[in-house]
N, C-alpha and C. Protein backbone atom coordinates (compact mmCIF):
# COMPACT_ATOMS: atom_id res chain seq x y z
N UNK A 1 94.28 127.08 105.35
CA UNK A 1 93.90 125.73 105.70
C UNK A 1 94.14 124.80 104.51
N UNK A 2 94.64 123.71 105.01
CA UNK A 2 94.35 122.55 103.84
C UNK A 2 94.13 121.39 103.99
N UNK A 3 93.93 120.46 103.09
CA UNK A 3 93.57 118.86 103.59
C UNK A 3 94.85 117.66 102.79
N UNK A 4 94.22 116.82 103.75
CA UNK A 4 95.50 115.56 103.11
C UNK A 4 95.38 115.33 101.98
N UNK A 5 96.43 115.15 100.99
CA UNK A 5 96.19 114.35 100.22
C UNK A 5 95.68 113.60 99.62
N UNK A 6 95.47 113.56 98.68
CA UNK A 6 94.79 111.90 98.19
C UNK A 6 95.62 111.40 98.09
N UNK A 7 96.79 111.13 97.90
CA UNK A 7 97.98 110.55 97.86
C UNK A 7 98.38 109.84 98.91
N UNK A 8 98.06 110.59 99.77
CA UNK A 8 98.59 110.34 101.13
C UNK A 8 97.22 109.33 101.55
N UNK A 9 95.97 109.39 101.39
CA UNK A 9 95.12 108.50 102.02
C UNK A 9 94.92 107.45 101.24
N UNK A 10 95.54 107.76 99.54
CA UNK A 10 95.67 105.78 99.25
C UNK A 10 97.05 105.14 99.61
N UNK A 11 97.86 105.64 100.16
CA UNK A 11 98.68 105.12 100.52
C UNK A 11 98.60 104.51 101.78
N UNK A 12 97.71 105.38 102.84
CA UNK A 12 97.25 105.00 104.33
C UNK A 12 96.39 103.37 103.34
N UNK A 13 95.65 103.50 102.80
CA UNK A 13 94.66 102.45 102.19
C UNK A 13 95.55 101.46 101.60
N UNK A 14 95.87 101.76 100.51
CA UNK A 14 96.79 100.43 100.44
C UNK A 14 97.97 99.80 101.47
N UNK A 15 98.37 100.45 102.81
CA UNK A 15 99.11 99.98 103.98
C UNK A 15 97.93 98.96 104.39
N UNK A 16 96.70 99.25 104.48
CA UNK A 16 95.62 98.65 104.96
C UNK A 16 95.14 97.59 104.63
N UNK A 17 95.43 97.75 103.07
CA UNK A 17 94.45 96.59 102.34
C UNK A 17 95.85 95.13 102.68
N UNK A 18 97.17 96.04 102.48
CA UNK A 18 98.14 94.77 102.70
C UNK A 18 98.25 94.33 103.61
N UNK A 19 97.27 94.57 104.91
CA UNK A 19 96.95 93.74 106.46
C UNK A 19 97.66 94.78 107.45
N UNK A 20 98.41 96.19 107.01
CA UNK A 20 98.49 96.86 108.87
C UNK A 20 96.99 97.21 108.75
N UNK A 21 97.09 97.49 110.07
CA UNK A 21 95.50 97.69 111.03
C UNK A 21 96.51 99.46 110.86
N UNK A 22 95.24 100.22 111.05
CA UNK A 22 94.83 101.53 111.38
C UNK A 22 95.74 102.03 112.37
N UNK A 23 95.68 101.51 113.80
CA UNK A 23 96.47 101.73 114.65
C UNK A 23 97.60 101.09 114.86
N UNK A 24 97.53 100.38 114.24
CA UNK A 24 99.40 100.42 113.94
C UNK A 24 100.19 101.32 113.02
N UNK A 25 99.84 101.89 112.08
CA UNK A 25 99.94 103.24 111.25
C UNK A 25 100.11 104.32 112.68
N UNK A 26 98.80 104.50 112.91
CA UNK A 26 98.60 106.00 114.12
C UNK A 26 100.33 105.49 114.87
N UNK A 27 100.10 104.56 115.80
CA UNK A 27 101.07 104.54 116.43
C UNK A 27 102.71 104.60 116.10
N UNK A 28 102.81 104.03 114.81
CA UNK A 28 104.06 104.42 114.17
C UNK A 28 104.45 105.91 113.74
N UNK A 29 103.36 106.49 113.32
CA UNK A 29 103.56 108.17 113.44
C UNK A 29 103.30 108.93 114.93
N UNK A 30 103.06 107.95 116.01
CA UNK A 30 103.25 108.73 117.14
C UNK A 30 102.02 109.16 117.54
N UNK A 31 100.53 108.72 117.21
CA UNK A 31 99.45 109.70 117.12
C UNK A 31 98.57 108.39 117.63
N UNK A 32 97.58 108.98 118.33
CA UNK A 32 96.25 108.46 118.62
C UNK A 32 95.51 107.78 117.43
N UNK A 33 95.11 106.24 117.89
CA UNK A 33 94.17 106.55 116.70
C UNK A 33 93.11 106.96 115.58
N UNK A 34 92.30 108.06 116.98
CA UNK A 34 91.09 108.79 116.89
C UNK A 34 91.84 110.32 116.22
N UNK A 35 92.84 110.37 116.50
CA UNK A 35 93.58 111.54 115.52
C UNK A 35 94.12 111.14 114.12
N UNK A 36 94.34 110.51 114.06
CA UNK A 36 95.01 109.66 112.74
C UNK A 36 93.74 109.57 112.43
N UNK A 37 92.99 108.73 112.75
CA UNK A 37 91.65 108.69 111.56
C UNK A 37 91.01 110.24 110.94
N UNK A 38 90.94 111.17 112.17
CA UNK A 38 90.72 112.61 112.18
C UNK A 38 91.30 113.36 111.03
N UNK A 39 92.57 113.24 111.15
CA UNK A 39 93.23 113.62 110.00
C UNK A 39 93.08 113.27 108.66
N UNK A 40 92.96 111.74 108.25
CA UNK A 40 93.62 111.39 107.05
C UNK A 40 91.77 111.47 106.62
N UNK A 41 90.57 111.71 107.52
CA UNK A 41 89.32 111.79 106.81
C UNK A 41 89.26 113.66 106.77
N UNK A 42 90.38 114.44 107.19
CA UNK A 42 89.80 115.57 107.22
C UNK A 42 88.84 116.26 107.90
N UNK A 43 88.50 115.65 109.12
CA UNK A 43 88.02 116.15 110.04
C UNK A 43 88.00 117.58 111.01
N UNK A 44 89.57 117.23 111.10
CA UNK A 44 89.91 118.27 111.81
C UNK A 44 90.88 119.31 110.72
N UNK A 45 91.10 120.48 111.15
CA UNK A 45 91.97 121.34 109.97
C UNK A 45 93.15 121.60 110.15
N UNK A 46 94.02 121.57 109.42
CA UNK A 46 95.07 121.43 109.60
C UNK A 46 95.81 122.50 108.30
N UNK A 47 97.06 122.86 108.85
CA UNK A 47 98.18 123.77 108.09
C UNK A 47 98.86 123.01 107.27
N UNK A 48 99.44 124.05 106.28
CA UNK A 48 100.74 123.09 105.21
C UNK A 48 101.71 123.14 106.65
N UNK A 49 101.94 121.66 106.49
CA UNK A 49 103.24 121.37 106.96
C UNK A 49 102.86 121.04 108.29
N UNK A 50 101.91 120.74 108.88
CA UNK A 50 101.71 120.11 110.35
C UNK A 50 102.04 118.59 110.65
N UNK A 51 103.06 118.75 111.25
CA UNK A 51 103.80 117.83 111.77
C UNK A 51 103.15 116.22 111.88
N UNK A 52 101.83 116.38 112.19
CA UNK A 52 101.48 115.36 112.68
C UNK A 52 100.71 114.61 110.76
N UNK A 53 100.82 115.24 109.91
CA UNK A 53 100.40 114.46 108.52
C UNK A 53 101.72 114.49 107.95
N UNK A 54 102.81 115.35 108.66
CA UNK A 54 103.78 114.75 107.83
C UNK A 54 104.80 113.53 108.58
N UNK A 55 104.12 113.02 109.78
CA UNK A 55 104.69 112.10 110.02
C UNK A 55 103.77 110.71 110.14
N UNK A 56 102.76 110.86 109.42
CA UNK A 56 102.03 109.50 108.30
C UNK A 56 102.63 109.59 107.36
N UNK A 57 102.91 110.39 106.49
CA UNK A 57 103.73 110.79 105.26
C UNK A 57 104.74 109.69 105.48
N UNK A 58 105.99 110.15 106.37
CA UNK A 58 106.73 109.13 106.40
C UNK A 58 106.86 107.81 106.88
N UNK A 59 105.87 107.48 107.05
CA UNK A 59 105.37 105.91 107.84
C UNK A 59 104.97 105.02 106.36
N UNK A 60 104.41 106.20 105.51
CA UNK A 60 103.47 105.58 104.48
C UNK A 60 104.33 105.21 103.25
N UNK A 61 105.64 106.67 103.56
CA UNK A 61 106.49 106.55 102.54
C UNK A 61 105.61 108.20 101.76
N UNK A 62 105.52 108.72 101.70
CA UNK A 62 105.34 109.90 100.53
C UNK A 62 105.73 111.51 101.30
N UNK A 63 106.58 112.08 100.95
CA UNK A 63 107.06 113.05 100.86
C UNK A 63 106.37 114.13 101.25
N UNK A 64 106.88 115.20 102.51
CA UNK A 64 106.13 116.18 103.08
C UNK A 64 105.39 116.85 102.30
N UNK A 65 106.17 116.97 100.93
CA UNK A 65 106.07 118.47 100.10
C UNK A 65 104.09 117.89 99.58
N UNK A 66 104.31 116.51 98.90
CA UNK A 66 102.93 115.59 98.71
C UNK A 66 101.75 115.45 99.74
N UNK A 67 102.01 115.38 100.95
CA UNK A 67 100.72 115.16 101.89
C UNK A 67 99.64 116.32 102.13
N UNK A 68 99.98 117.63 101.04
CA UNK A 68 99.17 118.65 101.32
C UNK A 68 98.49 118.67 100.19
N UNK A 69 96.93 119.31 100.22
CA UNK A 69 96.43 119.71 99.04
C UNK A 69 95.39 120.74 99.27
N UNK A 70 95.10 121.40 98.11
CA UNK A 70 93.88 122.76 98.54
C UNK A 70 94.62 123.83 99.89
N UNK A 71 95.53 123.62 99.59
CA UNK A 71 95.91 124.80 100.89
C UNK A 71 95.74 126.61 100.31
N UNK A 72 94.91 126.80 101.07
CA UNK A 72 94.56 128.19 100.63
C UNK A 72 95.65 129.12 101.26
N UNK A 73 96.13 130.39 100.50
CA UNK A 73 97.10 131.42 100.94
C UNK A 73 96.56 132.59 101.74
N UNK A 74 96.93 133.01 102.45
CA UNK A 74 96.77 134.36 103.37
C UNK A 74 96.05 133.80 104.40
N UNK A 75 95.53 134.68 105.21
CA UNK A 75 94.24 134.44 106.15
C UNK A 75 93.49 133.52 106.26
C-alpha cells in the first residue's frame, strides 16, 4: 500500500489557490469528485502506480514515478 504524495497534493493546492475549483481537477483526470478528494486526502488505499493518482499527476503536471510515497513491499 501507499499514499500520495506530498508533492502531488501541493501541487493539487497550489492548482487551487490559483482559482481551479476541485472539480475541475477531478474531472480533468476523469474522476469523481468524491474520489479525487478520497485520494489526494488518503482516504482510500491505493497501489504504486494506480491509474487513477497517476492521472492527477498529469493534470497537475508531476511525474508518475513522484505521486507515490511510503509504499510498502511484499504483502
Amino acid at each position: 500500500m501507499c499514499t500520495v504524495s506530498e508533492r502531488l497534493r501541493l501541487e493539487v493546492l497550489r492548482r487551487r489557490a490559483r482559482g481551479t475549483r476541485q472539480y475541475q481537477l477531478a474531472r480533468q483526470a476523469g474522476l469523481h469528485p468524491s474520489v479525487f478528494s478520497a485520494l489526494i486526502c488518503s482516504i482510500v488505499p491505493i497501489e504504486y502506480g494506480d491509474r487513477r493518482v497517476v492521472r492527477i499527476g498529469q493534470v497537475v503536471g508531476v511525474p508518475a514515478e513522484e505521486c507515490f510515497s511510503d509504499c510498502a513491499s511484499g504483502t
